[in-house]
PDB file of N, CA and C in Angstrom:
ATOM      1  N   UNK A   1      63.163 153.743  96.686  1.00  0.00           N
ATOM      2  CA  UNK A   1      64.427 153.757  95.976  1.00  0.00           C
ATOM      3  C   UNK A   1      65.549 154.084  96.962  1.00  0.00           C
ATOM      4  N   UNK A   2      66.744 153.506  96.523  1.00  0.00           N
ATOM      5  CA  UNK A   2      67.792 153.983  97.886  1.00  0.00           C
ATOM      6  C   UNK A   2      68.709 155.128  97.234  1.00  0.00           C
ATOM      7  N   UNK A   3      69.298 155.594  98.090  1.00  0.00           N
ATOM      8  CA  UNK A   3      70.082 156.928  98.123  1.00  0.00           C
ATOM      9  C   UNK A   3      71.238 156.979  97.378  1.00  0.00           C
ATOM     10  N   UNK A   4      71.591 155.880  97.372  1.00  0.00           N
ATOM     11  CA  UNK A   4      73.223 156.082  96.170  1.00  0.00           C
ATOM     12  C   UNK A   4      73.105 155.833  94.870  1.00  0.00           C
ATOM     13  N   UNK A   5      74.223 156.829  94.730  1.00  0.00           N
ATOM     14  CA  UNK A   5      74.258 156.895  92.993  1.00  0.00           C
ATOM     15  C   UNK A   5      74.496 156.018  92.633  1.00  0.00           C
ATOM     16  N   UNK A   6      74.058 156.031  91.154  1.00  0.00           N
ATOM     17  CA  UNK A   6      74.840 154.872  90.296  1.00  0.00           C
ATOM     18  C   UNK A   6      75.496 155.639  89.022  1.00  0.00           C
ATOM     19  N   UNK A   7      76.547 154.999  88.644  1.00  0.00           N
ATOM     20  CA  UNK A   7      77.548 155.424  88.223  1.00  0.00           C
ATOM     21  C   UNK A   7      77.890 154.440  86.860  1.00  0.00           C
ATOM     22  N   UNK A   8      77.859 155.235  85.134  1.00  0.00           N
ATOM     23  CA  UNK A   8      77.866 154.318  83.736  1.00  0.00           C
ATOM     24  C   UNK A   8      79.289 154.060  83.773  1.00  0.00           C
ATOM     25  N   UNK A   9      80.149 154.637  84.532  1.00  0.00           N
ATOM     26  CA  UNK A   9      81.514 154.943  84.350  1.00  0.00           C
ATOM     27  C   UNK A   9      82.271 153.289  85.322  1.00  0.00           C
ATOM     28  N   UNK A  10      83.216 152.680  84.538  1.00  0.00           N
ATOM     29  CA  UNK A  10      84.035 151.722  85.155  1.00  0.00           C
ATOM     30  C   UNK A  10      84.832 152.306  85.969  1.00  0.00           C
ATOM     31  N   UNK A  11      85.227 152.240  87.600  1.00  0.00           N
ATOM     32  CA  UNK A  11      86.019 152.586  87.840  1.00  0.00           C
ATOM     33  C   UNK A  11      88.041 152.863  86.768  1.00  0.00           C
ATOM     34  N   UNK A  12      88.988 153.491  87.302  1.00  0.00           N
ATOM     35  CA  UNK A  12      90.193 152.809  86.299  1.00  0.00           C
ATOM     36  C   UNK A  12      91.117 152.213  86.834  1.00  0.00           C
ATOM     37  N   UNK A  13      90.725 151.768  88.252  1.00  0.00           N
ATOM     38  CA  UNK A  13      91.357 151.109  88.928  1.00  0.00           C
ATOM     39  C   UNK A  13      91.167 149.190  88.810  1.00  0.00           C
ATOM     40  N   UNK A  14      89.960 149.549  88.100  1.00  0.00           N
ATOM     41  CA  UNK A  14      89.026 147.863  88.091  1.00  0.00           C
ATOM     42  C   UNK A  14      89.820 148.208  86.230  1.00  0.00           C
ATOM     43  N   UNK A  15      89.610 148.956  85.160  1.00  0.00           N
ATOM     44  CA  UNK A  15      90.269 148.469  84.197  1.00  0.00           C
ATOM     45  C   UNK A  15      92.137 148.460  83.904  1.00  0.00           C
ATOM     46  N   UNK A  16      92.587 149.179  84.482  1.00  0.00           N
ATOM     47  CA  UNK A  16      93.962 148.817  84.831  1.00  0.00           C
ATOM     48  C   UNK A  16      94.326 147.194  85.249  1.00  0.00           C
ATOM     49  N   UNK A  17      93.605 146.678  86.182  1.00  0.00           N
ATOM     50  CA  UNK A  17      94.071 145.394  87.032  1.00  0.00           C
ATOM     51  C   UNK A  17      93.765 144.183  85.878  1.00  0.00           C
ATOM     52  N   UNK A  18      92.817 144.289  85.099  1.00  0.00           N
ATOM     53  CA  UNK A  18      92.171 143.913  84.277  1.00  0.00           C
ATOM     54  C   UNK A  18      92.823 143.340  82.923  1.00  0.00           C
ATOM     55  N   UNK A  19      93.388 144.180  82.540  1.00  0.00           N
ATOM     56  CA  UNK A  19      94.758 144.373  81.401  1.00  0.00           C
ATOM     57  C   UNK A  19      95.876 144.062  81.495  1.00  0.00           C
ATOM     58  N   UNK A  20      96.541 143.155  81.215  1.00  0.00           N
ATOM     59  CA  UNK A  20      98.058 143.082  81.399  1.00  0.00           C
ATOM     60  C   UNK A  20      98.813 144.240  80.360  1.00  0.00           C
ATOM     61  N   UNK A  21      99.979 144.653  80.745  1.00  0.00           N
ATOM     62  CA  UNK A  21     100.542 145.342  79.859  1.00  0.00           C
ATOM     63  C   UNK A  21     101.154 144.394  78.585  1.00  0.00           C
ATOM     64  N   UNK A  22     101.355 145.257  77.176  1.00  0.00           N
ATOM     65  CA  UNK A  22     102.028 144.837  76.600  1.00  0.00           C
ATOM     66  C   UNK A  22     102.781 144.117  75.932  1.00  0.00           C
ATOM     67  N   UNK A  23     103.789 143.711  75.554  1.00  0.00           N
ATOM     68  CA  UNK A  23     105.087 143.650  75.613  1.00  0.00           C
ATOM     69  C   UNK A  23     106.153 144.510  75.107  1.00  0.00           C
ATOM     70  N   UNK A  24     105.116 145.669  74.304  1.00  0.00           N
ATOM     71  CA  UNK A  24     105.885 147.130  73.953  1.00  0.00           C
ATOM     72  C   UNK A  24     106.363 147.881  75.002  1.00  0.00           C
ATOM     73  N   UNK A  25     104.715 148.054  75.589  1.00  0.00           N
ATOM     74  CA  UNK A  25     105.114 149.069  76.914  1.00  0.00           C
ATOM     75  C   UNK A  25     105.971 148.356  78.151  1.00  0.00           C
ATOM     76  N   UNK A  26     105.747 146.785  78.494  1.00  0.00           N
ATOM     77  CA  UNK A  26     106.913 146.739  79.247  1.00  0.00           C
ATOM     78  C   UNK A  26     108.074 146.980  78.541  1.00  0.00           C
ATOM     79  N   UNK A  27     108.824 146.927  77.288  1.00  0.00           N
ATOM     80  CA  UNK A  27     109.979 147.271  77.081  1.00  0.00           C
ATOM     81  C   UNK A  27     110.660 148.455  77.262  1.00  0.00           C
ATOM     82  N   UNK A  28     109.261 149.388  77.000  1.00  0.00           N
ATOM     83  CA  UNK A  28     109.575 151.196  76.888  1.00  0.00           C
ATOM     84  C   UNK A  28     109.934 151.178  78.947  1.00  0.00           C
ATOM     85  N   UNK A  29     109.038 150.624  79.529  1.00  0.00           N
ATOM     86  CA  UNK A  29     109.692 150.580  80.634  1.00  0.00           C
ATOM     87  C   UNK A  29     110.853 150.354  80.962  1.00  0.00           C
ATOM     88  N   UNK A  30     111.180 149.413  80.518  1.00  0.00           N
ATOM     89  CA  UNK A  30     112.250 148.628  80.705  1.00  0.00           C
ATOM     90  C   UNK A  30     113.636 149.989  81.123  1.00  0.00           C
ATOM     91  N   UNK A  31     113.512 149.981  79.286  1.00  0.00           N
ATOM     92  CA  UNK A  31     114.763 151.052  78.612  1.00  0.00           C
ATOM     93  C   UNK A  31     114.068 152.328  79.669  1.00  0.00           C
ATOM     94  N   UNK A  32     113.287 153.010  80.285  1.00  0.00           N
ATOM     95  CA  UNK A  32     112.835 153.942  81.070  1.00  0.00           C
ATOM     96  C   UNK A  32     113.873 153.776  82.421  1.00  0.00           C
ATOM     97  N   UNK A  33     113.691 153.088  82.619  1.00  0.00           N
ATOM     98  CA  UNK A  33     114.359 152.226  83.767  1.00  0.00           C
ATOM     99  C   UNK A  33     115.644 152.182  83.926  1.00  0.00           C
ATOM    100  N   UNK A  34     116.188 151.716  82.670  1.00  0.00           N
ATOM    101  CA  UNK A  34     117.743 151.141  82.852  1.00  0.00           C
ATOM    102  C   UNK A  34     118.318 152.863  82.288  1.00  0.00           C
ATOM    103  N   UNK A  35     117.493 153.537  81.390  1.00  0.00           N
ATOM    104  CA  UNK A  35     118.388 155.123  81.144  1.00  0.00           C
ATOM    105  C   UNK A  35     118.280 156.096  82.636  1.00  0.00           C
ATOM    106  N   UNK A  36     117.213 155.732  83.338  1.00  0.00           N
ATOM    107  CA  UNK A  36     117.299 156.465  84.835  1.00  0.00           C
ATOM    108  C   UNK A  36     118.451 156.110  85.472  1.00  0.00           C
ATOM    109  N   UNK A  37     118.833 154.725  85.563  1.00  0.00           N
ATOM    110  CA  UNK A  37     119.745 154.219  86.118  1.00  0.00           C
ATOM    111  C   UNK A  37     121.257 154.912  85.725  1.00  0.00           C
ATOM    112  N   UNK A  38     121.080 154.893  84.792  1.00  0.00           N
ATOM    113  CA  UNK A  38     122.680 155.029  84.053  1.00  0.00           C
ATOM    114  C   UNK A  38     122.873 156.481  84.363  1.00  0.00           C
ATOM    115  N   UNK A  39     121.696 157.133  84.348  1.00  0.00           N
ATOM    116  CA  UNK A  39     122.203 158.663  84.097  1.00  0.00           C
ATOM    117  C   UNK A  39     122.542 158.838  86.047  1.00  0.00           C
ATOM    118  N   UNK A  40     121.736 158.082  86.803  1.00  0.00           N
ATOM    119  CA  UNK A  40     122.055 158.104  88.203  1.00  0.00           C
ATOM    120  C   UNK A  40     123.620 158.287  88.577  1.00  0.00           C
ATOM    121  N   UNK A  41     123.839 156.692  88.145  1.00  0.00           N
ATOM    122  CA  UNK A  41     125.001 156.255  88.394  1.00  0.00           C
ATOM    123  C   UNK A  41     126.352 156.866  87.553  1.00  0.00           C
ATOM    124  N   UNK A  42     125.567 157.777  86.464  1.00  0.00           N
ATOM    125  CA  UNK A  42     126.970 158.298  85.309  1.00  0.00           C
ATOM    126  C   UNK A  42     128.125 157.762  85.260  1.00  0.00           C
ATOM    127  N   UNK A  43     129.222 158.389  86.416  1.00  0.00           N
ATOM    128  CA  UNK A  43     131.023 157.900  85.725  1.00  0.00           C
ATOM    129  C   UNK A  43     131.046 156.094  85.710  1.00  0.00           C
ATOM    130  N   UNK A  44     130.423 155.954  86.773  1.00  0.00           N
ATOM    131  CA  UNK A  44     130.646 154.210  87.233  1.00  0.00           C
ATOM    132  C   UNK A  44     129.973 153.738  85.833  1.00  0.00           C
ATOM    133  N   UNK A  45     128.572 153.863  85.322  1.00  0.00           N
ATOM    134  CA  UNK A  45     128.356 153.423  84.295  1.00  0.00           C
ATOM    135  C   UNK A  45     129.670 153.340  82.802  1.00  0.00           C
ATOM    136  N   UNK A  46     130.120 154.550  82.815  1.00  0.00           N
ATOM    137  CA  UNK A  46     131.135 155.010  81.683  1.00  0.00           C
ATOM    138  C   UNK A  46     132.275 154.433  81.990  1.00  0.00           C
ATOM    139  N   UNK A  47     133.170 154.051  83.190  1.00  0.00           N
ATOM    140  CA  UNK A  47     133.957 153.465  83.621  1.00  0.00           C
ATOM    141  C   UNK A  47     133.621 151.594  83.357  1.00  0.00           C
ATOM    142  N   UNK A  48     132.646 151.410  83.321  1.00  0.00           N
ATOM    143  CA  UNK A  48     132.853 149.723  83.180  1.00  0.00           C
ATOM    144  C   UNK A  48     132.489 149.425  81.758  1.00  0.00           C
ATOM    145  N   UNK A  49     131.555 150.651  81.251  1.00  0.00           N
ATOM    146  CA  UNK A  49     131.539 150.264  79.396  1.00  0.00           C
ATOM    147  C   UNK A  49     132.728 150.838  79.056  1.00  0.00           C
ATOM    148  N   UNK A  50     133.480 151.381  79.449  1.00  0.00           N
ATOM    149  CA  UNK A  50     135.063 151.663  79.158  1.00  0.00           C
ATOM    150  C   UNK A  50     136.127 150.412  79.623  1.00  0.00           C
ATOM    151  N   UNK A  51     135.855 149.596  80.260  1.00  0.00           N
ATOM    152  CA  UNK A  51     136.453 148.595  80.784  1.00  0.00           C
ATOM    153  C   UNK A  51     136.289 147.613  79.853  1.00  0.00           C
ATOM    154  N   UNK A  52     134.865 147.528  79.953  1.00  0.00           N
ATOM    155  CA  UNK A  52     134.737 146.260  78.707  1.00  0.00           C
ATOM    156  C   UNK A  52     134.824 146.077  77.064  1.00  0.00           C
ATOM    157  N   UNK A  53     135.025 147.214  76.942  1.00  0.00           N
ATOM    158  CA  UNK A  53     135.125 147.735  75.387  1.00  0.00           C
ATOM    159  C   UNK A  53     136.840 147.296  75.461  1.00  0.00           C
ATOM    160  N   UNK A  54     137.563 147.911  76.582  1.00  0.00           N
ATOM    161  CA  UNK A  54     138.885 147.387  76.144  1.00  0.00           C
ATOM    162  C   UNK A  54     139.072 146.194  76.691  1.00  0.00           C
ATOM    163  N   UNK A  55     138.354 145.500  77.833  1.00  0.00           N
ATOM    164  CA  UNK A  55     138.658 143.669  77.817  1.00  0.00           C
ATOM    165  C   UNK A  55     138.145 143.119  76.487  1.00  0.00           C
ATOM    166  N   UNK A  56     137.250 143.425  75.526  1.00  0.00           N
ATOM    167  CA  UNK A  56     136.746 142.475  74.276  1.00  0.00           C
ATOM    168  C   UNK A  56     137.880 143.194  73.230  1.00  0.00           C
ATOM    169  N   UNK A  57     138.362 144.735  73.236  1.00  0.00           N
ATOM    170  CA  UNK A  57     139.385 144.409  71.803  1.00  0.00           C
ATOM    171  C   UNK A  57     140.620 143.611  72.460  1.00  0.00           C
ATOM    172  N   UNK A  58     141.084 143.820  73.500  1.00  0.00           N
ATOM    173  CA  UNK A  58     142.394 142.803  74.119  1.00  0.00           C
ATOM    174  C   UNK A  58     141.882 141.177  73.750  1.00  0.00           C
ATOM    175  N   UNK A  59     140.853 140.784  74.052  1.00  0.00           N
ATOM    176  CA  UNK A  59     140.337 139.787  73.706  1.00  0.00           C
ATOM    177  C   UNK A  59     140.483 139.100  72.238  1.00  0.00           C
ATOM    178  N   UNK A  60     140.042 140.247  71.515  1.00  0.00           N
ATOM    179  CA  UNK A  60     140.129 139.715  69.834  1.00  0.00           C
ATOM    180  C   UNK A  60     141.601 140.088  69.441  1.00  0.00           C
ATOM    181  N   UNK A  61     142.232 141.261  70.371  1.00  0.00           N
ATOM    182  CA  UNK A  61     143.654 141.135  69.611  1.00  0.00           C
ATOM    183  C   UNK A  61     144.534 139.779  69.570  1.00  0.00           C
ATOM    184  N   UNK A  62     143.987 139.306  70.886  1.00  0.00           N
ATOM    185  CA  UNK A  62     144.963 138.275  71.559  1.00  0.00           C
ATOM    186  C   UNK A  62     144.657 136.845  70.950  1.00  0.00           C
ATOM    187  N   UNK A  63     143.610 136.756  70.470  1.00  0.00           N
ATOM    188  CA  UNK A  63     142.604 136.157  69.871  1.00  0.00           C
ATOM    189  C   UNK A  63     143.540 136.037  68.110  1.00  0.00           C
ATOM    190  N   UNK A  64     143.563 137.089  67.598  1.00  0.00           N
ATOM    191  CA  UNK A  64     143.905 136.965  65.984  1.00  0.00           C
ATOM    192  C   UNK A  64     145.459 136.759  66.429  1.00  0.00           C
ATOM    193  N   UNK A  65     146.227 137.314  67.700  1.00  0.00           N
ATOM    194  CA  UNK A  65     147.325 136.893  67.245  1.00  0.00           C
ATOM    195  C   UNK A  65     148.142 135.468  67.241  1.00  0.00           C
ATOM    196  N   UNK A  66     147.034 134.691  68.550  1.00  0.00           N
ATOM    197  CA  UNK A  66     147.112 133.606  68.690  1.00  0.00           C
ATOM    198  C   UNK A  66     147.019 132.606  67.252  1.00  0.00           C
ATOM    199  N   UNK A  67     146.169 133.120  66.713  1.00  0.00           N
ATOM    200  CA  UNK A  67     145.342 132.101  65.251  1.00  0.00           C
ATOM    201  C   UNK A  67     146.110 132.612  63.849  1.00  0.00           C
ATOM    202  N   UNK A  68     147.526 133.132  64.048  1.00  0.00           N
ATOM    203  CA  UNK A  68     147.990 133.482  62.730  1.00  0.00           C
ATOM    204  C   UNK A  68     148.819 132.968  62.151  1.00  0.00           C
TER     205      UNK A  68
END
């Protein structure tokens, strides 16, 4: 008989590769991802959703006053 063990156990490196993820858990990634980011980057984030919030109401103001 030879000397090495044997082992009932799958490695979890062989069932990881095995599996694709998801499409839940890539999303939870996703949003994991993009809230790391934001909280990184903070004012710059708050500065361009502050930008664009007022380019789209200038947009619709300019928008209804054109069409009245």
């Amino acid at each position: 008989m030879s000397d090495i063990p044997v082992s009932n156990t799958i490695p979890e490196t062989t069932l990881n590769a095995e599996v694709p993820p998801t499409p839940e858990e890539l999303k939870s990634k996703f949003v994991k991802y993009a809230m790391r980011n934001m909280v990184k980057k903070g004012a710059k984030s708050l500065k361009h959703f502050a930008l664009s919030a007022i380019g789209l109401m200038t947009l619709f103001v300019g928008l209804a006053y054109l069409s009245r």
